[in-house]
C-alpha atoms as a PDB file:
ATOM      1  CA  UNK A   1       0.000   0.000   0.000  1.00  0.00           C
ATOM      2  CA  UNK A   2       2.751   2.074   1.111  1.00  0.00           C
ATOM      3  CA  UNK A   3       4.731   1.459  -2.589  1.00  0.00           C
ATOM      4  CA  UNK A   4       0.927   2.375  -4.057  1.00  0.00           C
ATOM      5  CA  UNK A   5       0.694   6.252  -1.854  1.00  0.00           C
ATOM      6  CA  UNK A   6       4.144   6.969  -3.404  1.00  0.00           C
ATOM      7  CA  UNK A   7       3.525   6.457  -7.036  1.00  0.00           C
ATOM      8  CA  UNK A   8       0.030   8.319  -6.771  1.00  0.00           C
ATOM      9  CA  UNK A   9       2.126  10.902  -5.036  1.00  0.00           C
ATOM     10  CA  UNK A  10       4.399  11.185  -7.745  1.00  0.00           C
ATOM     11  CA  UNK A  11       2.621  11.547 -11.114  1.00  0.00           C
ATOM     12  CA  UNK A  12       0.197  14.069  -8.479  1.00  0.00           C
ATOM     13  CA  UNK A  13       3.897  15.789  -8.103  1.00  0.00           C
ATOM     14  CA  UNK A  14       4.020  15.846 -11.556  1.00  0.00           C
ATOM     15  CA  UNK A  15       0.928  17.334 -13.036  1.00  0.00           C
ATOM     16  CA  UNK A  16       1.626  19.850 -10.760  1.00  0.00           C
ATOM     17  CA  UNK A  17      -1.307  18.881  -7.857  1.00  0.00           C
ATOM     18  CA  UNK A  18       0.721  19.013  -4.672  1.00  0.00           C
ATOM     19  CA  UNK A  19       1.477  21.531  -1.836  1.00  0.00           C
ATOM     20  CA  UNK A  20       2.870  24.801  -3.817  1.00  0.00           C
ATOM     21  CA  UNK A  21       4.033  25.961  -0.399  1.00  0.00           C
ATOM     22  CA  UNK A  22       6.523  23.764  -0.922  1.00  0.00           C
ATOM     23  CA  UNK A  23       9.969  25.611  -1.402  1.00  0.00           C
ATOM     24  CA  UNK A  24      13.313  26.606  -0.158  1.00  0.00           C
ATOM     25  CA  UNK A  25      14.921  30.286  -0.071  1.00  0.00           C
ATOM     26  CA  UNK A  26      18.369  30.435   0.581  1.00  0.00           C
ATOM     27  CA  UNK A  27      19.791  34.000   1.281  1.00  0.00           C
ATOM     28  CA  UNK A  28      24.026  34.255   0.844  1.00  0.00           C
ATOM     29  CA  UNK A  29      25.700  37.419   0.960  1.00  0.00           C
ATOM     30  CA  UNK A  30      29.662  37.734   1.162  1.00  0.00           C
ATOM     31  CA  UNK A  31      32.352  40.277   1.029  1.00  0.00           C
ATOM     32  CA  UNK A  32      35.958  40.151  -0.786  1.00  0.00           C
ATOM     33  CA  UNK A  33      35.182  36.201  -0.585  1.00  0.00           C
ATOM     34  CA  UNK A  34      34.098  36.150   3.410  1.00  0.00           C
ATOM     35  CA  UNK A  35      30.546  34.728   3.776  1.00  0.00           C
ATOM     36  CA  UNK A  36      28.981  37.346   6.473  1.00  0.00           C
ATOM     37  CA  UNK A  37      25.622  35.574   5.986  1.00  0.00           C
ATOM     38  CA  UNK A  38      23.959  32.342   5.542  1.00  0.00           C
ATOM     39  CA  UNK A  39      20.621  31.915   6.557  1.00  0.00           C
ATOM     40  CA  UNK A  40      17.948  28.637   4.983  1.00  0.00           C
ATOM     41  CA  UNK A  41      14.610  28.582   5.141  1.00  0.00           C
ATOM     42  CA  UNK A  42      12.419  25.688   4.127  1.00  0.00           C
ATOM     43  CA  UNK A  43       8.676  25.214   3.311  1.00  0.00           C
ATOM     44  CA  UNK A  44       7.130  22.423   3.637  1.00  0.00           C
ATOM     45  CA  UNK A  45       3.558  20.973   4.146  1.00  0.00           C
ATOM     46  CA  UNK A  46       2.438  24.765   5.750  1.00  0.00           C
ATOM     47  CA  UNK A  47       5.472  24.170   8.758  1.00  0.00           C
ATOM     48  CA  UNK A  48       8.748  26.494   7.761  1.00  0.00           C
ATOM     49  CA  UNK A  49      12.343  25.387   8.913  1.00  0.00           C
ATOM     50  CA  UNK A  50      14.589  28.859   9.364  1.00  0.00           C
ATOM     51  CA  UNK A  51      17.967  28.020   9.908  1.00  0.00           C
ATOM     52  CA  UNK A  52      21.201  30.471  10.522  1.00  0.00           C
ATOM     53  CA  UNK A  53      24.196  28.758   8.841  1.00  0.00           C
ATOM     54  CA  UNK A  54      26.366  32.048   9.451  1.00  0.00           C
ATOM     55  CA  UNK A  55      26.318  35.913  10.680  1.00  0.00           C
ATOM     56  CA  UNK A  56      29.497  38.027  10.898  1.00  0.00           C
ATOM     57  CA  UNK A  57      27.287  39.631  14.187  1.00  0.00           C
ATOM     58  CA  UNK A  58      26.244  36.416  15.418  1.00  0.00           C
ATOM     59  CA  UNK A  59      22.543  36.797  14.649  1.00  0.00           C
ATOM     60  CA  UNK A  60      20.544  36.299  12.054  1.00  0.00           C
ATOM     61  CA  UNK A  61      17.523  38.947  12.061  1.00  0.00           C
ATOM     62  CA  UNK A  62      14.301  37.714  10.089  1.00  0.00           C
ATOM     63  CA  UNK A  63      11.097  39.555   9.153  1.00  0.00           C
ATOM     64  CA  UNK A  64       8.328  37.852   7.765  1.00  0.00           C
ATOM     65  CA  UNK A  65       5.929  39.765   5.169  1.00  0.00           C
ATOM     66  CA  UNK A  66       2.373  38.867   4.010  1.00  0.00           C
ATOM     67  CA  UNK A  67       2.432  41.211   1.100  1.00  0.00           C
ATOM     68  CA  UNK A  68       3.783  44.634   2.646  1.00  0.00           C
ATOM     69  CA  UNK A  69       2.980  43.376   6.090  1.00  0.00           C
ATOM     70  CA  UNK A  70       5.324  42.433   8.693  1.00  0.00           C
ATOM     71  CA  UNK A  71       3.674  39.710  10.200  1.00  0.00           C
ATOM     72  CA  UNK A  72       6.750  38.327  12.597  1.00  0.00           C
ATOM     73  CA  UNK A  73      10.590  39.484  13.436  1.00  0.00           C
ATOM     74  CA  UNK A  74      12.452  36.963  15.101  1.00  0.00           C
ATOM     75  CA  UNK A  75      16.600  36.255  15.126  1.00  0.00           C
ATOM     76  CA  UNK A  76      18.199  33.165  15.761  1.00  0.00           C
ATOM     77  CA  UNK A  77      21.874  32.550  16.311  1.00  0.00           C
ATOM     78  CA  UNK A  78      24.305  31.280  14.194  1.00  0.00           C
ATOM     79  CA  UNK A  79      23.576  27.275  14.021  1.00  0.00           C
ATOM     80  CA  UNK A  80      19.756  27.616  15.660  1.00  0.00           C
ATOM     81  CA  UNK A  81      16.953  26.847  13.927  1.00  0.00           C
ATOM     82  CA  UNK A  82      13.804  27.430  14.784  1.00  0.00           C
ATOM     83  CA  UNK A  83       9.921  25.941  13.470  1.00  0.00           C
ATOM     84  CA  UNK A  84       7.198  28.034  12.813  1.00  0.00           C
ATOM     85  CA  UNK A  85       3.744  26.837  11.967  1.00  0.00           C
ATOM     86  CA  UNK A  86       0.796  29.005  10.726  1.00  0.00           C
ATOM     87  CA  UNK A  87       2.226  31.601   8.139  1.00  0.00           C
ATOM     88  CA  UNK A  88       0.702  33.485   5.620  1.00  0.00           C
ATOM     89  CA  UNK A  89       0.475  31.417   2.380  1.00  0.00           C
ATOM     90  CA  UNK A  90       3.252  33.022  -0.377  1.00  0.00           C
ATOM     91  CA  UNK A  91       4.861  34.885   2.736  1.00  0.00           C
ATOM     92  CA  UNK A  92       8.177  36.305   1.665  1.00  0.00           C
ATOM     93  CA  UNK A  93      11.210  36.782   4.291  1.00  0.00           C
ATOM     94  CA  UNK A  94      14.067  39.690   4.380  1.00  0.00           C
ATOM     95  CA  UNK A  95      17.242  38.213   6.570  1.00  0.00           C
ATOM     96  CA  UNK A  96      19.455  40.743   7.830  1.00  0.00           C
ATOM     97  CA  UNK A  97      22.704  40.776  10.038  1.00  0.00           C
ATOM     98  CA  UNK A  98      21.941  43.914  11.878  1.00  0.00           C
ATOM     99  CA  UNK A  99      18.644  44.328  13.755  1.00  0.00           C
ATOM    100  CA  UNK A 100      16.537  47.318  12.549  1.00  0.00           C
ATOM    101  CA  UNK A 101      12.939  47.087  10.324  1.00  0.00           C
ATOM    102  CA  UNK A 102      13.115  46.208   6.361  1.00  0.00           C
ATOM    103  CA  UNK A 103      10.742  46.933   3.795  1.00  0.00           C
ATOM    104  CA  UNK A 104       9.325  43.881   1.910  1.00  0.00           C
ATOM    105  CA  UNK A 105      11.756  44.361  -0.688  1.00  0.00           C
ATOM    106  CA  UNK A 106      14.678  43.836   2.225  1.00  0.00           C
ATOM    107  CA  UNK A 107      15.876  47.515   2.205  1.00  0.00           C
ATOM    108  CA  UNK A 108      16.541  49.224   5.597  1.00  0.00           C
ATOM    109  CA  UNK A 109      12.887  50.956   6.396  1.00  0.00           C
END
C-alpha cells in the first residue's frame, strides 16, 4: 500500500497537484570572498524550517511579510533553527545581520 501512496504521489507531483508551499529560499551574501551571511529557510507541508548557517554579528535577524505586512521578526543565532507553523500562504522573508525594520523588498525601512 505504502509502494501504491508513493507512485500516486508522484505523477500528483508531476501534473503539478501538490502543496505549492513547498519551497526553499536560501539567502548568501559575502564580502571580498568572506561569507557574512547564511541563513535557509524551508517550506514544507504549511510548517517552515529557518535556519542560521552564518552571521558576521552572530545573529541572524528575520522579518516575515504577508504582502507589505510584517507579520513576525524573530533572530536566531548562528547554528539555531527554529519551526514556525501558521504563516501566511506566499509569505516572503528579508534576513538581515543587523537588527533594525526592512521593507518587503529587504531595504533598511
Amino acid at each position: 500500500m505504502r509502494l501504491l501512496l508513493a507512485i500516486v504521489y508522484c505523477f500528483m507531483n508531476l501534473a503539478g497537484c501538490t502543496d505549492a508551499q513547498n519551497r526553499s529560499l536560501v539567502m548568501t551574501a559575502s564580502d571580498n570572498g568572506h561569507v557574512t551571511l547564511d541563513s535557509r529557510t524551508d517550506v514544507r507541508m504549511g510548517r517552515a524550517r529557518f535556519a542560521c548557517a552564518a552571521s558576521d554579528t552572530g545573529q541572524c535577524h528575520y522579518t516575515v511579510f504577508d504582502g507589505a505586512n510584517a507579520v513576525r521578526t524573530f533572530a536566531l543565532a548562528v547554528r539555531e533553527e527554529r519551526l514556525v507553523d501558521r504563516l501566511p500562504g506566499g509569505f516572503s522573508v528579508c534576513v538581515t545581520r543587523q537588527p533594525g525594520a526592512v521593507t518587503p523588498g529587504c531595504k533598511p525601512a
